[in-house]
Protein backbone atom coordinates (compact mmCIF):
# COMPACT_ATOMS: atom_id res chain seq x y z
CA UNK A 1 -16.38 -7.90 45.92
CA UNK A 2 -17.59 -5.61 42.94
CA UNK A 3 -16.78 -2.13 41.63
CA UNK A 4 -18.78 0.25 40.39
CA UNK A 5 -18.11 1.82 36.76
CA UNK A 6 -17.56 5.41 36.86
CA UNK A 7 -18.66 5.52 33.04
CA UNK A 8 -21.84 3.19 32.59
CA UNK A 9 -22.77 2.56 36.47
CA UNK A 10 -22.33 -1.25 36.25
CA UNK A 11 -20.94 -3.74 38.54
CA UNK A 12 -17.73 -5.32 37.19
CA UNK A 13 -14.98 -7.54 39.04
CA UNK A 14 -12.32 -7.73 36.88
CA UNK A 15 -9.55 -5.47 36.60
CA UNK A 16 -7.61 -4.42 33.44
CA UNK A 17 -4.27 -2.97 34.07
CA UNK A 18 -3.57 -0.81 30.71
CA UNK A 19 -0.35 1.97 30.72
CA UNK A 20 -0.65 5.47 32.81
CA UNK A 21 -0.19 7.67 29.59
CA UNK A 22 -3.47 5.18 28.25
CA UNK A 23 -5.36 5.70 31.36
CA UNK A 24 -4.80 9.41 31.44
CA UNK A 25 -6.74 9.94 28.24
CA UNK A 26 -9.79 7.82 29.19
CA UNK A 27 -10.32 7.78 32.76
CA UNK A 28 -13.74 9.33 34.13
CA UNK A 29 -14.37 12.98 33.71
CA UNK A 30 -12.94 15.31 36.75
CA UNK A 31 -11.08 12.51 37.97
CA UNK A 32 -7.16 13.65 39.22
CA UNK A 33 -4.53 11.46 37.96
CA UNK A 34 -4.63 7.78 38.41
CA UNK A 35 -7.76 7.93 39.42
CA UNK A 36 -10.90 6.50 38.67
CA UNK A 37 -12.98 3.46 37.69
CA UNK A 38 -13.86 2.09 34.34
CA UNK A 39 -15.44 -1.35 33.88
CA UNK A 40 -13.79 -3.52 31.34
CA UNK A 41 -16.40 -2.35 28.45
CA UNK A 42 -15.94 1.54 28.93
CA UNK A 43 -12.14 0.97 28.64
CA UNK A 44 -12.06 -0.46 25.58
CA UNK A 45 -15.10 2.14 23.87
CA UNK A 46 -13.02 4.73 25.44
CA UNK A 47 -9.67 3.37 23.84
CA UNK A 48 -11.46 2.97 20.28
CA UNK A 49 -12.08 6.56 20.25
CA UNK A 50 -9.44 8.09 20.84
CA UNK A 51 -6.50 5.27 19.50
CA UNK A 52 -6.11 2.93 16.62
CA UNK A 53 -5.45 0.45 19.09
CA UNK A 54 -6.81 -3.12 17.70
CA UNK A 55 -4.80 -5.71 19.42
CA UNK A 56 -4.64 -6.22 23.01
CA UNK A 57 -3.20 -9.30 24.89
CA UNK A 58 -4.88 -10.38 27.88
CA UNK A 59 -3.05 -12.52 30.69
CA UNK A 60 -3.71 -13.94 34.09
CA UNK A 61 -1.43 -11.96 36.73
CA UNK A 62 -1.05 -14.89 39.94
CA UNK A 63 -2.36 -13.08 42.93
CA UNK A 64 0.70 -13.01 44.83
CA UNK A 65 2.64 -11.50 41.76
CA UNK A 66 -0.06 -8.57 40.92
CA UNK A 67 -0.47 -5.24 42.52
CA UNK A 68 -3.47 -2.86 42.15
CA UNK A 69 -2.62 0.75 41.41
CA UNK A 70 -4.46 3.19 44.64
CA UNK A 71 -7.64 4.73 43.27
């Protein structure tokens, strides 16, 4: 199953987690809070313009140990 990015209009099935506060500044236009869609790609263009974020870690969350934020 795919998503649809709510910034560029592409399909994307991975999921990046980043912090609420992070989100908050980057998430799709006229979306309330802790909402919206962004594929992997419009997260991080997003972050680079507002942050001088330049180091992220990425790490694989076992399915039974993750949970997905509602949308």
């Amino acid at each position: 199953m795919s998503c649809t990015c709510q910034g560029c209009g592409k399909q994307y099935k991975v999921d990046l987690v980043i912090p609420d506060e992070l989100w908050e500044q980057i998430k799709p236009n006229g979306k309330p809070v802790g909402a919206g869609l962004l594929c992997g790609a419009c997260i991080m263009n997003r972050i680079e313009k507002i942050s001088d974020y330049d180091y992220w870690y990425l790490r694989k969350i076992p399915p039974n140990k993750a949970t997905k934020p509602d949308r």
